[in-house]
N, C-alpha and C. Protein backbone atom coordinates (compact mmCIF):
# COMPACT_ATOMS: atom_id res chain seq x y z
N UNK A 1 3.70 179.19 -217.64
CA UNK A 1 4.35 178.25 -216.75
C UNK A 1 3.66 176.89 -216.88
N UNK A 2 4.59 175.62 -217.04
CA UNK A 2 3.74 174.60 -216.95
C UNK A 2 3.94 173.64 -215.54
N UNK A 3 3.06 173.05 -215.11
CA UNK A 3 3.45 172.39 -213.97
C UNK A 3 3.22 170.51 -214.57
N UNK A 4 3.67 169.55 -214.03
CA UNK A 4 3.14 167.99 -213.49
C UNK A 4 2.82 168.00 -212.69
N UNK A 5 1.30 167.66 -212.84
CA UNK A 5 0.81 167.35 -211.16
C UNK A 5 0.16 165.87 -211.41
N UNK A 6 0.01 165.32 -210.02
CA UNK A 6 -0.97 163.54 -210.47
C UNK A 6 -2.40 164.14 -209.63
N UNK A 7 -3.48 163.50 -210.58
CA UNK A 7 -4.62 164.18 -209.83
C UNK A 7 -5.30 162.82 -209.42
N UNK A 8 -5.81 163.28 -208.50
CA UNK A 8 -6.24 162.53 -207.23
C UNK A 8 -7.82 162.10 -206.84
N UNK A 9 -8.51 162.61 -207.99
CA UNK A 9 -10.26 162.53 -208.25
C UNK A 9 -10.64 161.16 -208.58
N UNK A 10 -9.81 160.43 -208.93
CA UNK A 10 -10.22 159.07 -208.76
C UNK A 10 -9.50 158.33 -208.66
N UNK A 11 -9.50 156.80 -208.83
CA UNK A 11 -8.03 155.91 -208.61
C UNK A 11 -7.26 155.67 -209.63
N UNK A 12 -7.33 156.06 -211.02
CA UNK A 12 -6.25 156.30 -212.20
C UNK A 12 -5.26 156.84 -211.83
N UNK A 13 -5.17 157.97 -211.68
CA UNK A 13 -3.74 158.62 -210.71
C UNK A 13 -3.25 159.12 -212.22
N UNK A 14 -3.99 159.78 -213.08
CA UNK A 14 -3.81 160.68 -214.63
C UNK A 14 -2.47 161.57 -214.08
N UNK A 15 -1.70 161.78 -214.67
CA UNK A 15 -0.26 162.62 -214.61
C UNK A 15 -0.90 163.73 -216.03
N UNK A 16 -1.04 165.36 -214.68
CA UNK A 16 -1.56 166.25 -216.04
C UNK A 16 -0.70 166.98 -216.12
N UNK A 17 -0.78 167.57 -217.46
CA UNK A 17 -0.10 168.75 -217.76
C UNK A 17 -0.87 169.87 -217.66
N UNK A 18 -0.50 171.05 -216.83
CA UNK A 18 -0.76 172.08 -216.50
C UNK A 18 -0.42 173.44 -217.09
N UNK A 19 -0.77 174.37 -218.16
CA UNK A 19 -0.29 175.23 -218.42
C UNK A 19 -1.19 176.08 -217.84
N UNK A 20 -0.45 177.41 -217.25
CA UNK A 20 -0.90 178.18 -216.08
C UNK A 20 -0.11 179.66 -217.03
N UNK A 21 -0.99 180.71 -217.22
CA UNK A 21 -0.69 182.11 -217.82
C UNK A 21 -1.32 183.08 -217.08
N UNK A 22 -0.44 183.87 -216.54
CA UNK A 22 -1.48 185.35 -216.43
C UNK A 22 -2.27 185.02 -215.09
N UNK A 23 -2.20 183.88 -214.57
CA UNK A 23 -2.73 183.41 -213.02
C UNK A 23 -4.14 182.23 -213.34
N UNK A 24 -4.02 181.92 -214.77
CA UNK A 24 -5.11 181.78 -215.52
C UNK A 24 -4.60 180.26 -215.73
N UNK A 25 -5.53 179.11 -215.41
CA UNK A 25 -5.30 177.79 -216.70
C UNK A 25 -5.36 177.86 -217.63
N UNK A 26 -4.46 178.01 -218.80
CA UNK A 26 -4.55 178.20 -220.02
C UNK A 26 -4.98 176.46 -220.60
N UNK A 27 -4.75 175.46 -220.16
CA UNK A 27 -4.78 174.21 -220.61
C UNK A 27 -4.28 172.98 -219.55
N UNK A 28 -5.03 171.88 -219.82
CA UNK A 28 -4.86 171.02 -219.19
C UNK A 28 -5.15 169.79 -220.21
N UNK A 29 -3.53 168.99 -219.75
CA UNK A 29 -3.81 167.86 -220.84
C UNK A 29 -3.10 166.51 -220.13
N UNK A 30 -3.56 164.88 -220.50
CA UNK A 30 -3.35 163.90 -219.77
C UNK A 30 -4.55 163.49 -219.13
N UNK A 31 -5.70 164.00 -218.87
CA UNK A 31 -6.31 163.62 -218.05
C UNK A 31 -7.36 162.72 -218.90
N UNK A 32 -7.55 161.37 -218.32
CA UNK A 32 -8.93 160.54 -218.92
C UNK A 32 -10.62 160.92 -218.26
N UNK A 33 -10.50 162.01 -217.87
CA UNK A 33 -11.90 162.00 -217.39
C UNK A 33 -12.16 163.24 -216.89
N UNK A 34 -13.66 164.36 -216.96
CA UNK A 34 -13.16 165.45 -216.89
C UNK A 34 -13.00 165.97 -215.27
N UNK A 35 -13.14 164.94 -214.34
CA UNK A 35 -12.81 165.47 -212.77
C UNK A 35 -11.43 166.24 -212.85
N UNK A 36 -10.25 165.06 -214.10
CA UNK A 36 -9.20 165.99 -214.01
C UNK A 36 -9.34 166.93 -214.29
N UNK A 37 -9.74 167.96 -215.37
CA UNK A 37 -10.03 169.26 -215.95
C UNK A 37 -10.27 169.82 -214.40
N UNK A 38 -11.00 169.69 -213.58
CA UNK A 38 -11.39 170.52 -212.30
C UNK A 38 -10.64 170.61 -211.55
N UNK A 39 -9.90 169.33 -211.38
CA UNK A 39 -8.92 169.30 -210.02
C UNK A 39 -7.62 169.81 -210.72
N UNK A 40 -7.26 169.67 -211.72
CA UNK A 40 -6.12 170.65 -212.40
C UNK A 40 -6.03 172.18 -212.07
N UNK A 41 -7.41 172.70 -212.49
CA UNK A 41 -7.22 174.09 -212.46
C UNK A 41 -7.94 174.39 -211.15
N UNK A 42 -8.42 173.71 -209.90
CA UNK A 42 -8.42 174.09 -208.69
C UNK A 42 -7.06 174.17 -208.02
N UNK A 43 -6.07 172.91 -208.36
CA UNK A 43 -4.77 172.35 -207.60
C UNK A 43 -3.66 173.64 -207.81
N UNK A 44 -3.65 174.21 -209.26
CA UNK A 44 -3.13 175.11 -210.21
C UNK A 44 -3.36 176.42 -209.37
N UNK A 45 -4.09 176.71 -209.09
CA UNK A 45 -4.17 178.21 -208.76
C UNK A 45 -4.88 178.27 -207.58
N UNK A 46 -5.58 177.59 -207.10
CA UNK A 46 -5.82 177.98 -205.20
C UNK A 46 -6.34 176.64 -204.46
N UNK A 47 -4.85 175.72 -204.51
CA UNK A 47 -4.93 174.61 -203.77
C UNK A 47 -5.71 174.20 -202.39
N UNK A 48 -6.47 173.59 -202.16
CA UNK A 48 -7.16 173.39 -200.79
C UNK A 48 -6.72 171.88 -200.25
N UNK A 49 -7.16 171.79 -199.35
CA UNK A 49 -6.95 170.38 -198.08
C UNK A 49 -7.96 170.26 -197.25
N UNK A 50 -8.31 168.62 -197.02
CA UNK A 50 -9.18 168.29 -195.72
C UNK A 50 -7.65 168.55 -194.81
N UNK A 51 -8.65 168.52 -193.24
CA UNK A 51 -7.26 168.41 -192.39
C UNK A 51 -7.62 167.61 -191.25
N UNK A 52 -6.98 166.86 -190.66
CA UNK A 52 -7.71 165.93 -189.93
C UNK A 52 -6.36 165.99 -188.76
N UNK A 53 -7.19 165.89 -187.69
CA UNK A 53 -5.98 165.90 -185.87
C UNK A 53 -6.80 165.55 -185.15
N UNK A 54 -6.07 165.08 -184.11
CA UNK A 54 -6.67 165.09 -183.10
C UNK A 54 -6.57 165.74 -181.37
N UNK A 55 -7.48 165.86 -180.94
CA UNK A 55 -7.60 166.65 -179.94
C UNK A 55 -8.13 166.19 -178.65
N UNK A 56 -6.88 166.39 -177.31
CA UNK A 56 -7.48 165.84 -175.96
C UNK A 56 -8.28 166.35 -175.31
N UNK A 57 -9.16 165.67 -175.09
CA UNK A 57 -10.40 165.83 -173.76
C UNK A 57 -10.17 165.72 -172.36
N UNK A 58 -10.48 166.46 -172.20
CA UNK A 58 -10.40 166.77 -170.53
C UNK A 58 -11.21 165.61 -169.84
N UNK A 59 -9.59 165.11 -169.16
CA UNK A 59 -10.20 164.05 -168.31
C UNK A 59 -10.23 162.46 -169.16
N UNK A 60 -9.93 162.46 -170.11
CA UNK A 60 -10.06 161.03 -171.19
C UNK A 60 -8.40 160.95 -171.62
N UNK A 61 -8.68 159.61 -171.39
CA UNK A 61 -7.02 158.71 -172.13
C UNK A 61 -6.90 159.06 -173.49
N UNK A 62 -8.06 159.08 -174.35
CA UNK A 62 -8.66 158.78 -175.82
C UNK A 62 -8.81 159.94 -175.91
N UNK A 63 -7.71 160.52 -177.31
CA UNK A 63 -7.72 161.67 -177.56
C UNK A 63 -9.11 161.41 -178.84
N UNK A 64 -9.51 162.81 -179.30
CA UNK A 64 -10.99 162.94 -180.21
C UNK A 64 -10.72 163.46 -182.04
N UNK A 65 -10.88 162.20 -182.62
CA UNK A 65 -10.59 162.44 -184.23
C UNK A 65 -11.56 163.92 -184.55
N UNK A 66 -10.73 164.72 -184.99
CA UNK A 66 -11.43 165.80 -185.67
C UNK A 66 -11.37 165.94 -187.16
N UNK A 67 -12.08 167.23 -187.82
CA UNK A 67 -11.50 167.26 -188.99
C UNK A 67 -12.32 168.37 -190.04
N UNK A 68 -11.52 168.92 -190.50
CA UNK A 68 -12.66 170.26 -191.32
C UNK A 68 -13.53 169.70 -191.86
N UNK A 69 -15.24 170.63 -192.35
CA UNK A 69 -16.12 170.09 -193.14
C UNK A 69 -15.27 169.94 -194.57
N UNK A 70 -15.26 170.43 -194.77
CA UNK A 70 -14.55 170.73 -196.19
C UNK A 70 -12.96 171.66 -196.17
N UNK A 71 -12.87 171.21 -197.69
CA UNK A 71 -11.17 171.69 -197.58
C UNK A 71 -10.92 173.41 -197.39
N UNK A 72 -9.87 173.18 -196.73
CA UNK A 72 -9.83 174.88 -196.22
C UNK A 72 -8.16 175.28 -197.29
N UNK A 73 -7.75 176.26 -197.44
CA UNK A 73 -6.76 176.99 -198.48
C UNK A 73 -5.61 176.03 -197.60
N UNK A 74 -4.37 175.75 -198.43
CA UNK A 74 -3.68 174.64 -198.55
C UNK A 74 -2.68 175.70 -197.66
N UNK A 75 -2.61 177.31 -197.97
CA UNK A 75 -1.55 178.03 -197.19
C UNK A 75 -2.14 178.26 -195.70
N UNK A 76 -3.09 177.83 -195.15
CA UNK A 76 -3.93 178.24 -193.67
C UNK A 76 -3.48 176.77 -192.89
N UNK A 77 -3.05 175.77 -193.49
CA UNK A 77 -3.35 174.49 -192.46
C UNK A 77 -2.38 174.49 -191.47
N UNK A 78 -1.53 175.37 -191.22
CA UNK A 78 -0.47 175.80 -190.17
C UNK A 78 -0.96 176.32 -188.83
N UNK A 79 -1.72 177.26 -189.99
CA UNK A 79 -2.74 178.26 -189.05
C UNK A 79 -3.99 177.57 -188.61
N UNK A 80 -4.33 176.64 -188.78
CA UNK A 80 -5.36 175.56 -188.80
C UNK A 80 -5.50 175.16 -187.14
N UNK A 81 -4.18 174.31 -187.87
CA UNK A 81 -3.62 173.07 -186.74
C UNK A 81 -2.94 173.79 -185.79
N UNK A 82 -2.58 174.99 -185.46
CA UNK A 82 -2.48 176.12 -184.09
C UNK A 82 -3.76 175.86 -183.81
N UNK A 83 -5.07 176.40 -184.13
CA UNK A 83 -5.84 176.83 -183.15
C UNK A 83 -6.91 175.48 -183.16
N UNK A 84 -6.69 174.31 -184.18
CA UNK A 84 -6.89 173.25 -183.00
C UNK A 84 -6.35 172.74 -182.13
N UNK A 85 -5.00 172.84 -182.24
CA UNK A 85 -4.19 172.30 -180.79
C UNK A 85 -4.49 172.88 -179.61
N UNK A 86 -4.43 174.33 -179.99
CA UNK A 86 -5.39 175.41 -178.63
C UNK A 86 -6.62 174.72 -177.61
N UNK A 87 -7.66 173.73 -178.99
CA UNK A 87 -8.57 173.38 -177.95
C UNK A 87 -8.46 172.92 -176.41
N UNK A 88 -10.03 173.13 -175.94
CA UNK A 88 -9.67 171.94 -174.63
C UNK A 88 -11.11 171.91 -174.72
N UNK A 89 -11.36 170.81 -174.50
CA UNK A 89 -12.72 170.26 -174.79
C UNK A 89 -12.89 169.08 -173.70
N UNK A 90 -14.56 169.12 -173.38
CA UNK A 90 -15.10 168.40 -171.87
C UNK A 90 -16.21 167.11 -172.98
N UNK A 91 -16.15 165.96 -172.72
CA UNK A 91 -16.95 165.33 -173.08
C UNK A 91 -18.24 165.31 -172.47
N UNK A 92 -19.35 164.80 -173.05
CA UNK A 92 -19.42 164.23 -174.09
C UNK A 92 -19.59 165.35 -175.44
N UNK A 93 -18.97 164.65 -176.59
CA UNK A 93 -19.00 165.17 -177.89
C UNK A 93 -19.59 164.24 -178.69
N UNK A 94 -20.62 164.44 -179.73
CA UNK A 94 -21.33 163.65 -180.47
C UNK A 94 -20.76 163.80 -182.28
N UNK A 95 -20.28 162.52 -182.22
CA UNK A 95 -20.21 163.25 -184.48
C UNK A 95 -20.55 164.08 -184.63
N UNK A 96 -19.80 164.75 -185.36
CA UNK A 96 -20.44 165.86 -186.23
C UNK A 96 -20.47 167.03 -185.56
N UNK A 97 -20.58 167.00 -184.22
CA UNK A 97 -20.43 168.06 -183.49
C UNK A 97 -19.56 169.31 -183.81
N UNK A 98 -20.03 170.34 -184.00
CA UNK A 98 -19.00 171.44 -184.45
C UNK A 98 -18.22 171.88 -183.22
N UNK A 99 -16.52 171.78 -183.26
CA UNK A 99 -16.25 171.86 -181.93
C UNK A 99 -15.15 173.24 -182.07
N UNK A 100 -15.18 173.77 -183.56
CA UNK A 100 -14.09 175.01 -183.43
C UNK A 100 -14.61 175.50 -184.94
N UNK A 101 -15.77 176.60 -184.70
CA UNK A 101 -16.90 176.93 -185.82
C UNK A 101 -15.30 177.75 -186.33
N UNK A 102 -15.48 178.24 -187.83
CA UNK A 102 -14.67 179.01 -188.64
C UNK A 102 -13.85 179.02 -188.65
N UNK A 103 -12.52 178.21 -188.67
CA UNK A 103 -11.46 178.03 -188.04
C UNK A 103 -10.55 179.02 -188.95
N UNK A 104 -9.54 179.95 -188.38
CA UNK A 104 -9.04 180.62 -189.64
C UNK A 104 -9.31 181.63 -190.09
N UNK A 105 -10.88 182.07 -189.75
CA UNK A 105 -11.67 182.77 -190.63
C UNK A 105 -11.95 182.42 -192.01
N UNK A 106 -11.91 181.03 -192.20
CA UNK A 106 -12.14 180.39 -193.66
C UNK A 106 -13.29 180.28 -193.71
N UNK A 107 -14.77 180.53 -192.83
CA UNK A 107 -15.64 179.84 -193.08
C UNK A 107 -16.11 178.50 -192.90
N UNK A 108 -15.18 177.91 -192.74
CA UNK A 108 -15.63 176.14 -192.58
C UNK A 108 -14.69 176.02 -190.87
N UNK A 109 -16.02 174.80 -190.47
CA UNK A 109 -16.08 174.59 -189.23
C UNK A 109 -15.01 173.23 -189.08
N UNK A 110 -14.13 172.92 -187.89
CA UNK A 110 -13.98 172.07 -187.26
C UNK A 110 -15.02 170.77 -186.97
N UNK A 111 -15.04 169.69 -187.08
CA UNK A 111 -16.50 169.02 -186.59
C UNK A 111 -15.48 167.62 -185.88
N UNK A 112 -16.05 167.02 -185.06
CA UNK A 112 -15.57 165.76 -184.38
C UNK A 112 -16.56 164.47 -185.15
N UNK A 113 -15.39 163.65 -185.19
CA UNK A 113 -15.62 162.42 -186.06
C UNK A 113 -16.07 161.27 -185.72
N UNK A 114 -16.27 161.31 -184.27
CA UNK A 114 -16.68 159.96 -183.53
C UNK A 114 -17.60 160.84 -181.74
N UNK A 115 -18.56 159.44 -181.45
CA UNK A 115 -18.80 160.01 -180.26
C UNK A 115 -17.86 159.47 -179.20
N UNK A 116 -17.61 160.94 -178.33
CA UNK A 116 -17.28 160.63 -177.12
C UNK A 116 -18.06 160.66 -175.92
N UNK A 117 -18.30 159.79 -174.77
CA UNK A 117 -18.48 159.68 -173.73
C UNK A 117 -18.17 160.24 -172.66
């Protein structure tokens, strides 16, 4: 199977060609640099995403920028963004603060992006 995808590892915006066999990258071609080679055959066979929302605090006008440490599986961000909307959270919250550990059961934490008061 071949796919077009534009990869996104730097600001060239390389248009690759993807040949995908057997669940396998068989080849990747188009790309000027080898970030594409990585982000091809990550994008190719088990796509991920940052995910970024936000979430109200109890008692505040100013809802709270959140956002995974790292990218979580591209088929969970449904399931994601349910059980951050679930939150309810009391300020104060400090950056970085982990405010919804494992989200998913992916392993990677929720963290808040700014302090709140």
């Amino acid at each position: 199977m071949e796919q077009m995808i534009t990869c996104v590892s730097c600001p060239v915006g390389c248009r690759l060609k993807v040949t995908v066999d057997g669940g396998e990258v068989a080849s990747v071609s188009g790309n000027s640099c080898n970030r594409g080679i990585t982000y091809a055959r990550q994008e190719s066979i088990a796509p991920r995403r940052m995910v970024t929302a936000v979430v109200r605090l109890m008692n505040r006008a100013k809802p709270l920028s959140v956002k995974t440490e790292s990218p979580i599986p591209k088929e969970r961000i449904f399931d994601c963004m349910r059980e951050i909307r679930s939150l309810q959270l009391d300020a104060p919250v400090r950056m970085g603060q982990v405010v919804l550990p494992d989200v998913c059961r992916t392993g990677v934490n929720i963290v808040a992006t700014k302090n709140m008061e």
